[in-house]
C-alpha atoms as a PDB file:
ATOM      1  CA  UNK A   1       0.000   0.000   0.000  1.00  0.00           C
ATOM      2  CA  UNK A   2       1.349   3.539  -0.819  1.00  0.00           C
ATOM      3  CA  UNK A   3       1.387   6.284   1.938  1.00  0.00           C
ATOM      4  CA  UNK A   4      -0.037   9.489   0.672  1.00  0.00           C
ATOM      5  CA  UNK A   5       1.346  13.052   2.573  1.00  0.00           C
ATOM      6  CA  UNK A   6      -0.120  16.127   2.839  1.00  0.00           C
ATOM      7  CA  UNK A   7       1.354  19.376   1.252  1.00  0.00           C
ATOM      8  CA  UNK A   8       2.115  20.523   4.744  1.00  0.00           C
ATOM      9  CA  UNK A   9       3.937  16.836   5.295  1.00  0.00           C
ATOM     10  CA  UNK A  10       5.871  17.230   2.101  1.00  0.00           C
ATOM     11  CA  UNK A  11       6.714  20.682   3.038  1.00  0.00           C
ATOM     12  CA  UNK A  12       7.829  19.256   6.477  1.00  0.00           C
ATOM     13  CA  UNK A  13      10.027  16.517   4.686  1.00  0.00           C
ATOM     14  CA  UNK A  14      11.137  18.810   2.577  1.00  0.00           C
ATOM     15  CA  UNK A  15      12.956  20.911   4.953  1.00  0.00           C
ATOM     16  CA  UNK A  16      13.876  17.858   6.830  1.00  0.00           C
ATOM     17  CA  UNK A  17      15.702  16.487   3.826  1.00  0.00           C
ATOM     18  CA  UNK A  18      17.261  20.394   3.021  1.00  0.00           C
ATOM     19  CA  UNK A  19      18.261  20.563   6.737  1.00  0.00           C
ATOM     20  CA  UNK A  20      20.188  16.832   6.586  1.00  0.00           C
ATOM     21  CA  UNK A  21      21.547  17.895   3.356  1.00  0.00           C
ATOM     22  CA  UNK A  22      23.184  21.144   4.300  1.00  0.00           C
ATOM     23  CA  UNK A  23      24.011  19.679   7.609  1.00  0.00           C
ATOM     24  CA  UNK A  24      26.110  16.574   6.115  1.00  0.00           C
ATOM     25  CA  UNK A  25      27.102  19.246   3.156  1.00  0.00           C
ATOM     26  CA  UNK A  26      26.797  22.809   3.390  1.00  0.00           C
ATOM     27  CA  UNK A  27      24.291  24.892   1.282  1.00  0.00           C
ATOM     28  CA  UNK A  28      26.886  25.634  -1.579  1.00  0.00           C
ATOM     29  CA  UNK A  29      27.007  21.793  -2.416  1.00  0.00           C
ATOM     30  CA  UNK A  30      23.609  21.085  -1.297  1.00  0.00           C
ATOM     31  CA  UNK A  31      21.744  19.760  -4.662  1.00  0.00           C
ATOM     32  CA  UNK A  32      18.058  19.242  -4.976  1.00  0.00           C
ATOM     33  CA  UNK A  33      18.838  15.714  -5.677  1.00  0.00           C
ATOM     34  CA  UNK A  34      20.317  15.315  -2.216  1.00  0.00           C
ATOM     35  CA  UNK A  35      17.285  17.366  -0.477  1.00  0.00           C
ATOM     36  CA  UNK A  36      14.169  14.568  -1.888  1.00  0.00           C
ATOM     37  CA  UNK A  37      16.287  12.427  -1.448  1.00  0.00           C
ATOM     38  CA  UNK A  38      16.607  13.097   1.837  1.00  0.00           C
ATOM     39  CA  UNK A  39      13.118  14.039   2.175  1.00  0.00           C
ATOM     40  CA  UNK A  40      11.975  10.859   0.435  1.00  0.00           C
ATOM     41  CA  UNK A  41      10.044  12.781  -2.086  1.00  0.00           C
ATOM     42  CA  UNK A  42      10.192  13.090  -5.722  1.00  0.00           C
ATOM     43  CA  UNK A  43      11.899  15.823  -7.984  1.00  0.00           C
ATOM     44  CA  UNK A  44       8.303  17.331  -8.984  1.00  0.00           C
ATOM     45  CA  UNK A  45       7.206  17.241  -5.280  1.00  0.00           C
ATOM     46  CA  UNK A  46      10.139  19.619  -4.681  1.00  0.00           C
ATOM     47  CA  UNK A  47       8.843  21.670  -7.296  1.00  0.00           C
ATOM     48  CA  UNK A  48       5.631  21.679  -6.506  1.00  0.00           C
ATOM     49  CA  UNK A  49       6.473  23.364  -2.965  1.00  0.00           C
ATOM     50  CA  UNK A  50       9.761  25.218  -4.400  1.00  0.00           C
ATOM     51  CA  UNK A  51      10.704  27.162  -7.120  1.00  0.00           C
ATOM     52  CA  UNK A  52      14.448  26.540  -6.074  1.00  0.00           C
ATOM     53  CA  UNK A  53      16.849  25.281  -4.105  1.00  0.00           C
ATOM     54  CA  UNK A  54      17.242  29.041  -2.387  1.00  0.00           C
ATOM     55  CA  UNK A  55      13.960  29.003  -1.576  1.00  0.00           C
ATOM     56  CA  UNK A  56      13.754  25.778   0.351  1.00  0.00           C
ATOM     57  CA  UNK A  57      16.401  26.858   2.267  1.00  0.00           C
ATOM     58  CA  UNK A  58      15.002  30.033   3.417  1.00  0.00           C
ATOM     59  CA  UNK A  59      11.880  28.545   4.246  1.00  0.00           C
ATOM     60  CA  UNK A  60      14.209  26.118   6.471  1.00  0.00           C
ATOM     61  CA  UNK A  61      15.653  29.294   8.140  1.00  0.00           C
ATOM     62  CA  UNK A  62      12.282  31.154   8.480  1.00  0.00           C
ATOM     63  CA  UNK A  63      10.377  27.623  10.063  1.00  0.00           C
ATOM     64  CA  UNK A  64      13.607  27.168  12.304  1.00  0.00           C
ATOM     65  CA  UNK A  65      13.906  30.993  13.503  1.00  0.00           C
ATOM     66  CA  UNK A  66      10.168  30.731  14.257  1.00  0.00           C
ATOM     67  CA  UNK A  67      10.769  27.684  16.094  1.00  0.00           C
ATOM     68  CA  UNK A  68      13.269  29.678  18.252  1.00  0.00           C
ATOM     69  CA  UNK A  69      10.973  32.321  18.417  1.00  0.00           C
ATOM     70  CA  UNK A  70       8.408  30.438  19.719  1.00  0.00           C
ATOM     71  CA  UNK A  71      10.606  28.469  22.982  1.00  0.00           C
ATOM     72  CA  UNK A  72      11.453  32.246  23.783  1.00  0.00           C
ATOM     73  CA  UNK A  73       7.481  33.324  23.956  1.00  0.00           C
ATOM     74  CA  UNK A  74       6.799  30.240  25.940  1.00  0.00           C
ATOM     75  CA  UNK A  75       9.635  31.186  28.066  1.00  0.00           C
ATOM     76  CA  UNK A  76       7.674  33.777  29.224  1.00  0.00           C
ATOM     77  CA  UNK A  77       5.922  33.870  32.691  1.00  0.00           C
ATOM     78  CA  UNK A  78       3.884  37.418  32.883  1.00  0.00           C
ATOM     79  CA  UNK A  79       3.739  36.951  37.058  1.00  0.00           C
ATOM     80  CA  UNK A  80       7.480  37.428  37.002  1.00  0.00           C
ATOM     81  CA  UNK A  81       9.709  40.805  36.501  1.00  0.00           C
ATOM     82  CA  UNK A  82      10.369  41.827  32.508  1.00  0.00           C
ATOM     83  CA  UNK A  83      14.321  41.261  33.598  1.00  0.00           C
ATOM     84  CA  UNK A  84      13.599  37.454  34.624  1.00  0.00           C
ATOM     85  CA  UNK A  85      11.688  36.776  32.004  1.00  0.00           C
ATOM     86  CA  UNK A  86      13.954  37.940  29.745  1.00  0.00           C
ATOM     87  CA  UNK A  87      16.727  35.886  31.092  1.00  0.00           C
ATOM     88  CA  UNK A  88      14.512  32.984  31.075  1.00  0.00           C
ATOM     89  CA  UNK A  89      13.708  33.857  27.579  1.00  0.00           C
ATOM     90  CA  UNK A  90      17.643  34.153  26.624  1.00  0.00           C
ATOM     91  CA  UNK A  91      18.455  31.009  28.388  1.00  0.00           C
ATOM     92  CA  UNK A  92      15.410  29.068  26.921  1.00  0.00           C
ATOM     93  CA  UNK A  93      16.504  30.867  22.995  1.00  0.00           C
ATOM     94  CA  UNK A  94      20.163  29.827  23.396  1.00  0.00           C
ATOM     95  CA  UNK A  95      19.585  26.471  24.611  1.00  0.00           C
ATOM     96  CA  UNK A  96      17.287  25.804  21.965  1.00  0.00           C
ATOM     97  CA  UNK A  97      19.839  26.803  19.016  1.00  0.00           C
ATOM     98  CA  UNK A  98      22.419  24.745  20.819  1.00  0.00           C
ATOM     99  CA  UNK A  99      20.822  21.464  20.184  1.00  0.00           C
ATOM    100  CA  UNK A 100      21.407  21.787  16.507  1.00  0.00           C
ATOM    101  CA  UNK A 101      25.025  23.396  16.335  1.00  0.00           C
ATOM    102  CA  UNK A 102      25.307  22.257  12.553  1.00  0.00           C
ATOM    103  CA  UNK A 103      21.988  23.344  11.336  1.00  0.00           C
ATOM    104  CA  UNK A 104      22.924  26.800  13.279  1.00  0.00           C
ATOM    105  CA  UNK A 105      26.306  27.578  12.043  1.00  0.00           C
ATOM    106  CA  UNK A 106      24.292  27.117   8.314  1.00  0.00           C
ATOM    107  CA  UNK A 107      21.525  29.012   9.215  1.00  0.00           C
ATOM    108  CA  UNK A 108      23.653  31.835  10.835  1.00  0.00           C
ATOM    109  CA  UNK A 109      26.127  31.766   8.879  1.00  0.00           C
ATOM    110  CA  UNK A 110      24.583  30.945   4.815  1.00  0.00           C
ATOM    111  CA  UNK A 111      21.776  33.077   5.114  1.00  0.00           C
ATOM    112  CA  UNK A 112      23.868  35.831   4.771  1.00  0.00           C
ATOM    113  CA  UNK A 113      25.308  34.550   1.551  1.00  0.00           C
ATOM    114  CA  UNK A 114      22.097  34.533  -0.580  1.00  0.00           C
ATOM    115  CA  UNK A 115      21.923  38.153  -1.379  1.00  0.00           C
ATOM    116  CA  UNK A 116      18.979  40.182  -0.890  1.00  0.00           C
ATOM    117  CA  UNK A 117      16.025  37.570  -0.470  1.00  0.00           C
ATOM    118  CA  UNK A 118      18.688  36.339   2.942  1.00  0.00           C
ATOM    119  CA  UNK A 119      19.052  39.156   3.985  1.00  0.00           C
ATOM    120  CA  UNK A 120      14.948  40.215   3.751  1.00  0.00           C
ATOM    121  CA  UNK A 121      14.658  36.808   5.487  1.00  0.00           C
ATOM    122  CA  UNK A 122      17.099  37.130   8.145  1.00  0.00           C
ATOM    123  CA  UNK A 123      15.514  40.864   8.941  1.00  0.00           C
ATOM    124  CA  UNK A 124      11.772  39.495   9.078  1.00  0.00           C
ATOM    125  CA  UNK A 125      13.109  37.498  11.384  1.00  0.00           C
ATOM    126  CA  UNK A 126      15.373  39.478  13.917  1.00  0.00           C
ATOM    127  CA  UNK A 127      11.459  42.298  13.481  1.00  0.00           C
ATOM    128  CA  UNK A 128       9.501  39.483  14.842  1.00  0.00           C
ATOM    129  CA  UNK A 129      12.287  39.000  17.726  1.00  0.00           C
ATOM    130  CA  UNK A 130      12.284  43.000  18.239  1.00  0.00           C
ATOM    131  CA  UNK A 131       8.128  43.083  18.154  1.00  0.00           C
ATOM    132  CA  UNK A 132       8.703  40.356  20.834  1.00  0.00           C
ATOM    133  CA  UNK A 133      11.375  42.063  23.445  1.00  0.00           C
ATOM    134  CA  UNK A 134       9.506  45.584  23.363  1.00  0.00           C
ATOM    135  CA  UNK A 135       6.240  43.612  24.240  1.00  0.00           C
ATOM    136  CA  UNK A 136       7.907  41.727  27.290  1.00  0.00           C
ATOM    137  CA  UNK A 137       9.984  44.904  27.900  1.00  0.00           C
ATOM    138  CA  UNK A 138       7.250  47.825  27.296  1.00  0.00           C
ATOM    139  CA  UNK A 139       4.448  45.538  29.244  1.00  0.00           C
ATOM    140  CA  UNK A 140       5.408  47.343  32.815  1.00  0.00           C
ATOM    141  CA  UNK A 141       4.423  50.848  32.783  1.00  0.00           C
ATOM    142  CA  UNK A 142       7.910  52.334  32.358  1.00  0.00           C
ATOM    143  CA  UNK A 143       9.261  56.382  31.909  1.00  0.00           C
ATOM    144  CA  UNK A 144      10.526  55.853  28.939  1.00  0.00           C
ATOM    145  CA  UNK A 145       9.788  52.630  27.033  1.00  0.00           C
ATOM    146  CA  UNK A 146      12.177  50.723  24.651  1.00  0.00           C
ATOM    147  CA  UNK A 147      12.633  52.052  21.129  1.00  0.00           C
ATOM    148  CA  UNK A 148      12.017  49.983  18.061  1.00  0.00           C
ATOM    149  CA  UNK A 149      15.324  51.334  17.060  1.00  0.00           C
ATOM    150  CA  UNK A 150      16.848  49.746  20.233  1.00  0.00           C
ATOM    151  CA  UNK A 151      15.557  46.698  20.454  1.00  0.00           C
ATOM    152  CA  UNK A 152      17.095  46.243  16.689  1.00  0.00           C
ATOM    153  CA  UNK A 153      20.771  47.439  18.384  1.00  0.00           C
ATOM    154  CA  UNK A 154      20.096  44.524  21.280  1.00  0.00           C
ATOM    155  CA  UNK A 155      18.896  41.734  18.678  1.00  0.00           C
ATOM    156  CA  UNK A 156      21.903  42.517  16.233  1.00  0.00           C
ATOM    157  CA  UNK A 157      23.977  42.369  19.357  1.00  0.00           C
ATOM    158  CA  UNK A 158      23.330  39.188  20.529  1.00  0.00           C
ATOM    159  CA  UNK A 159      23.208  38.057  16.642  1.00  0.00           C
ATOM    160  CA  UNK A 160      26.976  38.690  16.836  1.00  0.00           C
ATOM    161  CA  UNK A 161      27.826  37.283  19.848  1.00  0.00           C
ATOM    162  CA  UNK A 162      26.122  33.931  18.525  1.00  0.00           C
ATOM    163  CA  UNK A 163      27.243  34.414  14.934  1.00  0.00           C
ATOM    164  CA  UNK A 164      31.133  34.185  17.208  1.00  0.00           C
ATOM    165  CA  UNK A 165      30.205  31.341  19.404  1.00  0.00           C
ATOM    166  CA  UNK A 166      29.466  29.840  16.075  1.00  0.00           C
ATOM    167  CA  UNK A 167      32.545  30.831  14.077  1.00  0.00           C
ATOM    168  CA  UNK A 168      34.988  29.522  16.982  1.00  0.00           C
ATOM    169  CA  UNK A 169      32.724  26.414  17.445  1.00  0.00           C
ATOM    170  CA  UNK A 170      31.561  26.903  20.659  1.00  0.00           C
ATOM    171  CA  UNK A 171      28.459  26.414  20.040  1.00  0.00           C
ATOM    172  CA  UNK A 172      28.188  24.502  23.208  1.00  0.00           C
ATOM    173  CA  UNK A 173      29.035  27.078  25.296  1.00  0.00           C
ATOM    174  CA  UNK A 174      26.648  29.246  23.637  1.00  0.00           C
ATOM    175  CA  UNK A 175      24.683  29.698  27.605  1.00  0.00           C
ATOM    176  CA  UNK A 176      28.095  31.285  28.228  1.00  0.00           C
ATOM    177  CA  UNK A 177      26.617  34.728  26.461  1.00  0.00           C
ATOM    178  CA  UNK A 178      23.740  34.941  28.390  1.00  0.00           C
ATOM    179  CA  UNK A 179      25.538  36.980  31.211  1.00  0.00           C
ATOM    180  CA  UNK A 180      26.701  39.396  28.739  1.00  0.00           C
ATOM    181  CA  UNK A 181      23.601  39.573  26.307  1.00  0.00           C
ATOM    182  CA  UNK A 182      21.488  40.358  29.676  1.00  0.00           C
ATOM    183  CA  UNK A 183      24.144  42.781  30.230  1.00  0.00           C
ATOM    184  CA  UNK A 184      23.536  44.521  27.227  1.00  0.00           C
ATOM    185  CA  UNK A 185      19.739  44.679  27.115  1.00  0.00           C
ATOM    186  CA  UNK A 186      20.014  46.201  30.949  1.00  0.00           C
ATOM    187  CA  UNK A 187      22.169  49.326  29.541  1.00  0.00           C
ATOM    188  CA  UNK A 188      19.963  49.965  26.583  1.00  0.00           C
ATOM    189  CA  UNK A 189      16.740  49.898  28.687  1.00  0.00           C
END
């Protein structure tokens, strides 16, 4: 008997396969042959769901930044201070990127490499982490609340100090930044 799948389960394959594939390879020498099969699928499913092999992979970036995205909003605990939530929040987002140090270091690190359509990914991503921090950070009645502008400086920030973890593969060690991350949003706000 033959197993059908849903779009959204080849879709989900899909970025499985593109994720193994760029793990065991690197994007550069990633081929589409190597993502279905991977994935399991056929050529024309591919197609079907992507017009190219850039656009699987920034779909792969954009499902796994949301992923992070969402273990820092259920990191959240409203009853508690917007500092120790936040550190919750950085210790919950940093753990969570640490399980996957390959996928990571290509997501980090290749994104940057695919021109403009990265870049528009990578910065739709770091405005839903922003939208996120001055939510958490703006919810107490404050003086003078975070800027959008800020929040940007504190999220590029702690981009870098990930984007070096990453480079000097310490990947494991990535908790180590939390101190100094914390540090940072605490003299912006």
């Amino acid at each position: 008997m033959t197993q059908t799948y849903t779009d959204n389960e080849h879709r989900h394959r899909l970025l499985d396969g593109m994720a193994n594939a760029v793990a065991a390879n690197g994007y550069a020498a990633t081929t589409i042959a190597d993502i279905v099969r991977l994935a399991g699928v056929s050529r024309r499913t591919f197609y079907e769901h992507y017009a190219t092999k850039q656009e699987c992979f920034i779909a792969l970036y954009e499902a796994a930044s949301l992923h992070a995205l969402k273990v820092l909003r259920n990191a959240i605990d409203p009853a508690h201070d917007w500092q120790t939530q936040l550190e919750r929040a950085m210790n919950a987002y940093l753990g969570s990127i640490a399980q996957n140090p390959v996928l990571m270091r290509t997501l980090f690190i290749e994104i940057l490499g695919l021109g403009e359509e990265g870049l528009a990914a990578r910065r739709r991503i770091n405005e839903e982490i922003v939208a996120f921090m001055l939510k958490v950070v703006n919810a107490e009645q404050r003086e003078t609340p975070l800027s959008p502008e800020l929040a940007m400086a504190v999220v590029g920030g702690v981009n870098e100090l990930v984007l070096q973890a990453i480079e000097r593969k310490r990947v494991d060690t990535l908790q180590d930044i939390v101190a100094p991350a914390l540090q940072l949003i605490r003299a912006v706000i």
